[in-house]
Protein backbone atom coordinates (compact mmCIF):
# COMPACT_ATOMS: atom_id res chain seq x y z
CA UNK A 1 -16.44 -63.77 -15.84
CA UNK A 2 -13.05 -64.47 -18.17
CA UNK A 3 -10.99 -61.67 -18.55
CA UNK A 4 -8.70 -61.63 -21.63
CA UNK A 5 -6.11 -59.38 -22.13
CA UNK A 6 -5.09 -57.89 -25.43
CA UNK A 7 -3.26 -55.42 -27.80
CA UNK A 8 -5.61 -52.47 -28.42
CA UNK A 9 -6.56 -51.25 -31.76
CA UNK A 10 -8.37 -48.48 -33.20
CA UNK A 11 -11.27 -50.34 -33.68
CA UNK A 12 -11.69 -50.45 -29.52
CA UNK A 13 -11.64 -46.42 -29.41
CA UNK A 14 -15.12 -46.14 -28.42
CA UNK A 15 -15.30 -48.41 -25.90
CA UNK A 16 -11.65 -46.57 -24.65
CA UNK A 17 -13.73 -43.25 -24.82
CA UNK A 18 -16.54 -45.14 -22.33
CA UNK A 19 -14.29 -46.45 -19.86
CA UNK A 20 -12.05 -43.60 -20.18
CA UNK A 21 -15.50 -41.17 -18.80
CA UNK A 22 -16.08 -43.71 -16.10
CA UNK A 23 -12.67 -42.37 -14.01
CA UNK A 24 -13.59 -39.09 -12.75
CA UNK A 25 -11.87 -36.87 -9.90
CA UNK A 26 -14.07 -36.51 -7.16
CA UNK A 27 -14.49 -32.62 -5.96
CA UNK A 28 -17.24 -29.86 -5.98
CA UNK A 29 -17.01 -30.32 -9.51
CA UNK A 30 -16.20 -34.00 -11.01
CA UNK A 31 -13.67 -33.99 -13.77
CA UNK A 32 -12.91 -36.64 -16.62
CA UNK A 33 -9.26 -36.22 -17.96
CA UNK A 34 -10.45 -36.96 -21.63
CA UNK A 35 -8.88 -37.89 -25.31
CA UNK A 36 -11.59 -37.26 -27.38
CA UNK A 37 -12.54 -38.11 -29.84
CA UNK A 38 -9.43 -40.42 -30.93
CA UNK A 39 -7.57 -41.83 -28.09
CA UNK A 40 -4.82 -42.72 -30.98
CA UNK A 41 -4.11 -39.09 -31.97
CA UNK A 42 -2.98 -38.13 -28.01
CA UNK A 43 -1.53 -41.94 -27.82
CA UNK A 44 1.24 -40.45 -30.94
CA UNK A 45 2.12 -37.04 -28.81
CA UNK A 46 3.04 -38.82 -26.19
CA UNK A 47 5.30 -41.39 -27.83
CA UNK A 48 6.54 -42.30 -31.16
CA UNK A 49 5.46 -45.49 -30.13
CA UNK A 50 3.70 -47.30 -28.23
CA UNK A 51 1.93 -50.61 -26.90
CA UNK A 52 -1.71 -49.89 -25.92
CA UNK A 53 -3.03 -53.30 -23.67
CA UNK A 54 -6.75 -53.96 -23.13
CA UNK A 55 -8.64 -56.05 -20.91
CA UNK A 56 -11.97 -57.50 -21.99
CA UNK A 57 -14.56 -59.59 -20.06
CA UNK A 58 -16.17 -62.42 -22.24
CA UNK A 59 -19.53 -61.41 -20.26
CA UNK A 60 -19.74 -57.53 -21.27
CA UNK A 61 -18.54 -57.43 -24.58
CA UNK A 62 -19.78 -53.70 -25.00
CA UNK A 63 -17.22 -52.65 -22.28
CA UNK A 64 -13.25 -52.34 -21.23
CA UNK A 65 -12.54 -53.71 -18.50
CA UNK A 66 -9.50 -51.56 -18.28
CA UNK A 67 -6.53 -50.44 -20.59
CA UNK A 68 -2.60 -49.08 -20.12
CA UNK A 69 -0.38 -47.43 -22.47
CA UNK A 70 3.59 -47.62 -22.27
CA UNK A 71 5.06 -44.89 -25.38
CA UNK A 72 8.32 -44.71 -26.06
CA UNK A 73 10.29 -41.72 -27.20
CA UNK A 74 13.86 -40.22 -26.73
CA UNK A 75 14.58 -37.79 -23.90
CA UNK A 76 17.86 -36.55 -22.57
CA UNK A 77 18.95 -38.79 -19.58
CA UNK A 78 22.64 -37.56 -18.05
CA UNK A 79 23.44 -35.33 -21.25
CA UNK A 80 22.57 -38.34 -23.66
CA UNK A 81 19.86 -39.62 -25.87
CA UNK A 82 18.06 -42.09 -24.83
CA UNK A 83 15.06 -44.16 -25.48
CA UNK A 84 12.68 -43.82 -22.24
CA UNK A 85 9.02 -45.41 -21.73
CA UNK A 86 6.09 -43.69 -20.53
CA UNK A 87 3.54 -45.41 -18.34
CA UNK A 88 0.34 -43.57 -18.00
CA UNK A 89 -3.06 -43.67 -19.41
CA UNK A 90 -3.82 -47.50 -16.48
CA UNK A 91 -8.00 -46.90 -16.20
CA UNK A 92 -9.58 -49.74 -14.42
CA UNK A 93 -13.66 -49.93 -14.71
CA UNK A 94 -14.68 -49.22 -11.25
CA UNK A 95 -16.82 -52.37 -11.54
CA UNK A 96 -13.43 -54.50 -12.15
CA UNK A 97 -11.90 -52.77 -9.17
CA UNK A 98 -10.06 -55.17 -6.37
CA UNK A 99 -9.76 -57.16 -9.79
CA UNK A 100 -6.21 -57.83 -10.49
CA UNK A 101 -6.64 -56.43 -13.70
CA UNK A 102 -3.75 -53.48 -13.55
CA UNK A 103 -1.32 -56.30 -12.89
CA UNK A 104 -2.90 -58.58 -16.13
CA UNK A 105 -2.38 -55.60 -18.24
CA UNK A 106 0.68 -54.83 -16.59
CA UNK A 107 1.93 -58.28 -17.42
CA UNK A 108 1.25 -58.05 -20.95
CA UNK A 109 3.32 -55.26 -20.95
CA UNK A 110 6.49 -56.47 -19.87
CA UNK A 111 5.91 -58.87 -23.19
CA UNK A 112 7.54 -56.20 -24.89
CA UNK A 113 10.08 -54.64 -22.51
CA UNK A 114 13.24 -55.64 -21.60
CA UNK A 115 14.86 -55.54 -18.35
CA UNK A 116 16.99 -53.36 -19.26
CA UNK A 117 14.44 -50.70 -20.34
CA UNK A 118 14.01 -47.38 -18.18
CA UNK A 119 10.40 -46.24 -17.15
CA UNK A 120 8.74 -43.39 -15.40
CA UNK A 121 5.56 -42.56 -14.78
CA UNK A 122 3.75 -40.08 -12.75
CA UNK A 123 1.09 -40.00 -10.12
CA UNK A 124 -0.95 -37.51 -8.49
CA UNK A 125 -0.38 -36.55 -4.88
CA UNK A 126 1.90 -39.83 -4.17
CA UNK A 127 -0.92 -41.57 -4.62
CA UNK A 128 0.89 -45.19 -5.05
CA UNK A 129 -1.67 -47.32 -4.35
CA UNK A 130 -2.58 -48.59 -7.81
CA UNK A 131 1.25 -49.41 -8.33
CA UNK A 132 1.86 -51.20 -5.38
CA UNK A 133 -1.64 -53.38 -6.38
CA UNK A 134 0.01 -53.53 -9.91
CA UNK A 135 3.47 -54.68 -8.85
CA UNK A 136 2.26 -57.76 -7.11
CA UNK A 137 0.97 -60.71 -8.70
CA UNK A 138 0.72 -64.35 -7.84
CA UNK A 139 4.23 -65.37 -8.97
CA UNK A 140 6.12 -62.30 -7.44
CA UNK A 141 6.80 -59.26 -8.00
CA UNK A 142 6.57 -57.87 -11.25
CA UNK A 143 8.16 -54.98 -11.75
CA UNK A 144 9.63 -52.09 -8.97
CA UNK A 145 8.83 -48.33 -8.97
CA UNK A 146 10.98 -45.12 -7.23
CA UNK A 147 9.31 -41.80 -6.41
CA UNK A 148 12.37 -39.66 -7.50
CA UNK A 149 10.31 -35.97 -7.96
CA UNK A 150 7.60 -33.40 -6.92
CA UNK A 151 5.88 -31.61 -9.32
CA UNK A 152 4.28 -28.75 -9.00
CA UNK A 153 1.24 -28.05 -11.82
CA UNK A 154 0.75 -24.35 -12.02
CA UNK A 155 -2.81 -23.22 -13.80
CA UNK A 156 -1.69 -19.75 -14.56
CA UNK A 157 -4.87 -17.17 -14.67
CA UNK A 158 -4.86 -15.24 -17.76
CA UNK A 159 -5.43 -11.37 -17.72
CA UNK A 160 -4.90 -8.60 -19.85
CA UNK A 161 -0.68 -7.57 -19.72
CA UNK A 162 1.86 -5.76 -20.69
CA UNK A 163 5.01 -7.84 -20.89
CA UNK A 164 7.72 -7.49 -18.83
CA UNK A 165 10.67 -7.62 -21.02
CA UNK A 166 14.30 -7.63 -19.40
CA UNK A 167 16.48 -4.68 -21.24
CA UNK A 168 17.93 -5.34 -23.87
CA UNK A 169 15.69 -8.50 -25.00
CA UNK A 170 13.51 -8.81 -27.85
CA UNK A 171 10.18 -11.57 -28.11
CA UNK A 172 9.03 -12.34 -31.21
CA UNK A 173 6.72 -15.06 -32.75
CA UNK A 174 8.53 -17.66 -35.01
CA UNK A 175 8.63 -18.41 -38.45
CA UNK A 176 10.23 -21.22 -40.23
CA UNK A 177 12.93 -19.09 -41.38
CA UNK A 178 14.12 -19.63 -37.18
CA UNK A 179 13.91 -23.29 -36.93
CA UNK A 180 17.98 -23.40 -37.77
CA UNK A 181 18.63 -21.13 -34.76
CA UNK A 182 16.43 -22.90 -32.85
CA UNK A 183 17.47 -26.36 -33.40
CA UNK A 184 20.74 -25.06 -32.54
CA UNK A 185 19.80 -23.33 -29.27
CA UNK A 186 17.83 -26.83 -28.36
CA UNK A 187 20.69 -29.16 -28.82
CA UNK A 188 22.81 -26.93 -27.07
CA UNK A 189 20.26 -26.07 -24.06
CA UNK A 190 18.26 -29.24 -23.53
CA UNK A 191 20.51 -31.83 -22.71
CA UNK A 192 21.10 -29.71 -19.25
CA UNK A 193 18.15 -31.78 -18.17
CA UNK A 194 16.98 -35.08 -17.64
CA UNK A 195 13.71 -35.85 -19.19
CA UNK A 196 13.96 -33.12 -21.70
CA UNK A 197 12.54 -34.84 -25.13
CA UNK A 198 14.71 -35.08 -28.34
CA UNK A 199 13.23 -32.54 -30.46
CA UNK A 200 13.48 -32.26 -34.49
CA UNK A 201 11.83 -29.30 -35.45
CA UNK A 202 11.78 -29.98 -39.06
CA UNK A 203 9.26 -33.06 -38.18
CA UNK A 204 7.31 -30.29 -36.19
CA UNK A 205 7.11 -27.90 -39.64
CA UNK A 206 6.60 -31.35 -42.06
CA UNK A 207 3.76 -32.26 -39.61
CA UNK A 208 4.37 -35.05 -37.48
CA UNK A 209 2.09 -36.99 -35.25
CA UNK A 210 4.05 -36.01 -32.21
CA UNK A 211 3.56 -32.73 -32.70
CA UNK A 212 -0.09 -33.05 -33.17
CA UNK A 213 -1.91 -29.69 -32.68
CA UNK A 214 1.70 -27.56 -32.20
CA UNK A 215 3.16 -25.36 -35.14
CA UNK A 216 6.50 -23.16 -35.64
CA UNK A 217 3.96 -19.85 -34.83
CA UNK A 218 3.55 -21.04 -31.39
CA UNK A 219 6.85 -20.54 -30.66
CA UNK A 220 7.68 -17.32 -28.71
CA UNK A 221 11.46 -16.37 -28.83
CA UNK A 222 13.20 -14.27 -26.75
CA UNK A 223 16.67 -12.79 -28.36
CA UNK A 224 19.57 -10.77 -27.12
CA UNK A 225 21.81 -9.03 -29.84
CA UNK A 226 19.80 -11.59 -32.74
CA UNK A 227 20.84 -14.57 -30.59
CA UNK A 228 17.55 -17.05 -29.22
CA UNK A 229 18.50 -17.03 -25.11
CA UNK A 230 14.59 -18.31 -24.47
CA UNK A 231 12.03 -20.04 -26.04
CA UNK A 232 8.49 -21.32 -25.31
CA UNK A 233 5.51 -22.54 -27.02
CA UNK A 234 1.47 -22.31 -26.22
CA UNK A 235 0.49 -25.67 -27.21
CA UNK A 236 -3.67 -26.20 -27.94
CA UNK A 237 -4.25 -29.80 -27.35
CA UNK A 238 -7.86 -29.00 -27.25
CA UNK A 239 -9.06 -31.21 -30.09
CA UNK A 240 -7.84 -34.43 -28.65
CA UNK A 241 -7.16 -33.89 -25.24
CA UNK A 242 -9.81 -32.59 -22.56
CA UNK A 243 -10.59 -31.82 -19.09
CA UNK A 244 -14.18 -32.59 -19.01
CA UNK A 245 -17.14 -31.19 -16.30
CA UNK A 246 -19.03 -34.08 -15.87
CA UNK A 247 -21.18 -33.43 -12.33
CA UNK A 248 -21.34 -30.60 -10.03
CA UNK A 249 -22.22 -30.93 -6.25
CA UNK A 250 -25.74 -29.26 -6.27
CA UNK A 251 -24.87 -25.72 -4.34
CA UNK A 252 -22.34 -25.40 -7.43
CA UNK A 253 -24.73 -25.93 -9.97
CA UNK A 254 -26.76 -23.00 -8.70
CA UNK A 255 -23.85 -20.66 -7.63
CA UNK A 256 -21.93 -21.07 -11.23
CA UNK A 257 -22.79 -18.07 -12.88
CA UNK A 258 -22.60 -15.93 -10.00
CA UNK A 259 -18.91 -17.27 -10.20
CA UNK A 260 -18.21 -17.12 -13.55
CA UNK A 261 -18.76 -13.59 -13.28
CA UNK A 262 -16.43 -13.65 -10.37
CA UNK A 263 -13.30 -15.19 -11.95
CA UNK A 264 -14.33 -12.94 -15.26
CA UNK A 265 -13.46 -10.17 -13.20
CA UNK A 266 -10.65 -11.43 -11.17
CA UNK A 267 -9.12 -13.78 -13.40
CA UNK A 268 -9.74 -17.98 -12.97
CA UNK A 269 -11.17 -20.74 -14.36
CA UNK A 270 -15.15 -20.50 -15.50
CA UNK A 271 -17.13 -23.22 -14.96
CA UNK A 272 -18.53 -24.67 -18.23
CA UNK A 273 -21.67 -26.54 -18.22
CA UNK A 274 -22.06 -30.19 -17.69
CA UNK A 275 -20.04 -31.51 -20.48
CA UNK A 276 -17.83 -28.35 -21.06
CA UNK A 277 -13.92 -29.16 -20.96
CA UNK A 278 -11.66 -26.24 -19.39
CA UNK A 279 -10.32 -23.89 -21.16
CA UNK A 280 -6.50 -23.27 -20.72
CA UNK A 281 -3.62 -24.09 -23.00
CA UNK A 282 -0.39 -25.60 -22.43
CA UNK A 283 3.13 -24.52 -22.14
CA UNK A 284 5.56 -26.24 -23.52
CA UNK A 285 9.22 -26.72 -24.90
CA UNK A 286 10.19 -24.36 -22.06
CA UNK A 287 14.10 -23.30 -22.47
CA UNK A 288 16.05 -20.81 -21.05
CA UNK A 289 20.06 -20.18 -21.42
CA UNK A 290 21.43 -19.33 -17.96
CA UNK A 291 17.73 -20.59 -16.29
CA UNK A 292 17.12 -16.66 -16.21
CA UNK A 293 13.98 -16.17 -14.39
CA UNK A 294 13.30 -12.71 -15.46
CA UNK A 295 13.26 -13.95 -19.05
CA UNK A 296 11.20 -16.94 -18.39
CA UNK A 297 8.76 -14.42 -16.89
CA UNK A 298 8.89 -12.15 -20.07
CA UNK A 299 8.06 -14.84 -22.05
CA UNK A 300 4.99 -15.78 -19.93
CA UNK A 301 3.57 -12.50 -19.33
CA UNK A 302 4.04 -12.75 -23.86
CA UNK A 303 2.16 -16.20 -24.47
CA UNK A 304 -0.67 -14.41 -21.87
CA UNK A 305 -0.66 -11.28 -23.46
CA UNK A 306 -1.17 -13.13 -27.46
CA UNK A 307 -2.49 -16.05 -27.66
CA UNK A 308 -3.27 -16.73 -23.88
CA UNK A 309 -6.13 -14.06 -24.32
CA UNK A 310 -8.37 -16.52 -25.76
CA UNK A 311 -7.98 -19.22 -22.68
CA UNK A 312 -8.66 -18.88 -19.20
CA UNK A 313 -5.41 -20.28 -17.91
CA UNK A 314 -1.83 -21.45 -19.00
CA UNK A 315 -0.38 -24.25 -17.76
CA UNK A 316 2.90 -25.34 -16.37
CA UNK A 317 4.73 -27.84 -14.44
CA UNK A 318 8.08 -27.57 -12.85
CA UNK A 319 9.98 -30.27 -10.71
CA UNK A 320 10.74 -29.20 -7.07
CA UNK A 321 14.63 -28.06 -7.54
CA UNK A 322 13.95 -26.85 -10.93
CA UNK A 323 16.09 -23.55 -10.86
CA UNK A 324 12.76 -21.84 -13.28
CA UNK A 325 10.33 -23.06 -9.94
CA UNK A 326 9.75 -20.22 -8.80
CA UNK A 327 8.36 -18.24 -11.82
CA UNK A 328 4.76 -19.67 -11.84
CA UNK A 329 4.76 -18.93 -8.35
CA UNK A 330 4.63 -15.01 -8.82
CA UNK A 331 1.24 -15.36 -10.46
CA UNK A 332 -2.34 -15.99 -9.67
CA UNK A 333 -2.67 -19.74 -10.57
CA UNK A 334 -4.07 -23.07 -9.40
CA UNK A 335 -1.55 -25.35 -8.50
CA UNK A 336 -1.85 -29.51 -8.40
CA UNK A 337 0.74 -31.78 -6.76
CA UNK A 338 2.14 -35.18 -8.31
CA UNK A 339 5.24 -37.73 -8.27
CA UNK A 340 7.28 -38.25 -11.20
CA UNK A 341 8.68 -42.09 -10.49
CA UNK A 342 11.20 -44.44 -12.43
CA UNK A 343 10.04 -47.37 -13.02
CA UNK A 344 11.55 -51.19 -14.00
CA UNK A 345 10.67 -54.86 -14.68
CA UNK A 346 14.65 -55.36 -13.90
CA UNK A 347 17.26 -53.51 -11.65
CA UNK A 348 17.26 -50.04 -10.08
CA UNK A 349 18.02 -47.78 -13.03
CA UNK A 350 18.75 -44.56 -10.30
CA UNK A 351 22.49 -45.55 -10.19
CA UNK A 352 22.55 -44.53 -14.28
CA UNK A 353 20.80 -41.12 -13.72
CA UNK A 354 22.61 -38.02 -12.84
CA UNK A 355 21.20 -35.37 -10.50
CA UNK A 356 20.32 -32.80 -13.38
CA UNK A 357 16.99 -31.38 -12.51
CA UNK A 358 14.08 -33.08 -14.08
CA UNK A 359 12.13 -31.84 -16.85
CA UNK A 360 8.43 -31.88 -17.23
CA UNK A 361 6.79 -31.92 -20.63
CA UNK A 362 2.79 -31.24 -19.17
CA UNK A 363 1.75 -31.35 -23.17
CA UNK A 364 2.67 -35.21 -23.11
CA UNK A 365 1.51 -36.87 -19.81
């Protein structure tokens, strides 16, 4: 066995989509976090760039041995613009496990980064392991990682609502005839967090890549006296971005109409059959002048009462300290648990971070 590593290309998406299957979460029912059927189209949301590195073996040519992706775009980092890297998307073949392969793709990586270039990544439940066997390699250590957040994943159950509106506070869809007000209430709103990414929302209405699947009519605002003071949008990444059912546990596979019917009456997720993906949709570009909760809330209770109808579940994530926390808290929901971390191939980049709270973009992890 030789294992080569590589820059990806489009021509290796099916074999991404095989290996990609292979890493399933283990539970009564087995999941595959899928981006189907072009892993390319979900590669552009989550950066405007990126370096995709592949790992073959010259004795399976038919399969991956394993893959990362590292996109860049621009979030807000202490008030500023700044250019930021995304890890995610590191899928080992279970057959290659105990390998070294995360730390040969990892080292073809840091090819094209620079020391000075900041990182972050997430992972779910602290669960550090595959970094620490990443970081190490036979000439050192590569690279360094900091757990710097919680966050909290809410899976908000959808039921039929009447919004509650604070006095005095309109919600409206948007039209392009808003995207001046809104580009104004973004550059004046977002930089109060770190993490927040740089948006342009004439790219959004001329169609851009990163804004794949996402248009101005998904865009709830919520206005006091004509002037935006919220905003949110219900973001269907559906097409190239899945939750697959894979496997159930036997007992499941017998029960799951009895609770579909259930959760059709009390509000969850339903089941799908083996193959099914889950059916929620995504919350995103979450803004709020004064981090007013009640208006946060109005716009949720908005999204569920529209467009949420046709989903199961919104979703949500907040950093712990996150003055909005609490809202997706006062719901029925599902709720998941994962790090945010910084990450470098050079110095501790904490020192150059404020202590704004941290903003999670779920539609681009």
């Amino acid at each position: 066995m030789a294992i080569t590593v590589r820059q990806g290309t489009p021509a290796d998406n099916a074999k991404m989509q095989d290996l990609i299957t292979k890493i399933t979460m283990p539970g009564v029912a087995q999941m595959c976090f899928q981006r189907a059927p072009d892993f390319f189209v979900g590669a552009k949301v989550i950066g405007d760039e990126f370096v995709l590195t592949v790992a073959d073996d010259d004795e399976r040519p038919d399969v991956l041995a394993g893959l990362t992706v590292i996109s860049g775009r621009d979030l807000y980092i202490s008030g500023k613009k700044r250019r930021v890297y995304y890890s995610g998307d590191t899928r080992v073949d279970p057959y290659y496990r105990r390998r070294g392969i995360a730390s040969n793709l990892f080292i073809e990586q840091k090819k094209h980064r620079s020391n000075d270039d900041l990182l972050q990544g997430i992972v779910l439940k602290e669960n550090t392991a595959p970094l620490d066997a990443a970081k190490n390699t036979a000439d050192g250590v590569l690279f360094d990682y900091w757990i710097s957040h919680t966050i909290e994943t809410s899976f908000i159950f959808t039921r039929k609502i009447t919004p509650r509106i604070p006095q005095g506070v309109q919600m409206r869809a948007a039209t392009a005839a808003d995207v001046p007000s809104m580009q104004a209430f973004f550059d004046r709103e977002a930089p109060r967090r770190n993490g927040y990414p740089v948006y342009d929302f004439t790219r959004l209405l001329a169609g851009d890549p990163y804004y794949a699947g996402l248009s101005i009519g998904d865009f709830v605002l919520a206005t006091r006296d004509g002037q935006i003071i919220g905003m949110i949008a219900g973001w269907n990444q559906k097409s190239y971005k899945q939750t697959r059912i894979v496997g159930f546990k036997p007992i499941v596979k017998v029960l799951r109409p009895i609770y579909n019917l259930y959760v059709g009456i009390t509000g969850g997720f339903k089941l799908p059959p083996i193959g099914g993906v889950l059916n929620y949709l995504t919350l995103s570009n979450i803004l709020i002048a004064n981090d007013d909760q009640a208006v946060l809330q109005g716009l949720i209770d908005y999204v569920m009462a529209n467009q949420g109808q046709k989903f199961d579940a919104l979703a949500t994530a907040f950093t712990h300290g996150d003055p909005l926390e609490n809202v997706p808290r006062g719901y029925k929901r599902q709720k998941l648990f994962s790090s945010h971390f910084w990450l470098s191939y050079g110095a501790d980049p904490r020192p150059g971070i404020d202590n704004r709270p941290l903003y999670v973009e779920l539609g681009r992890l």
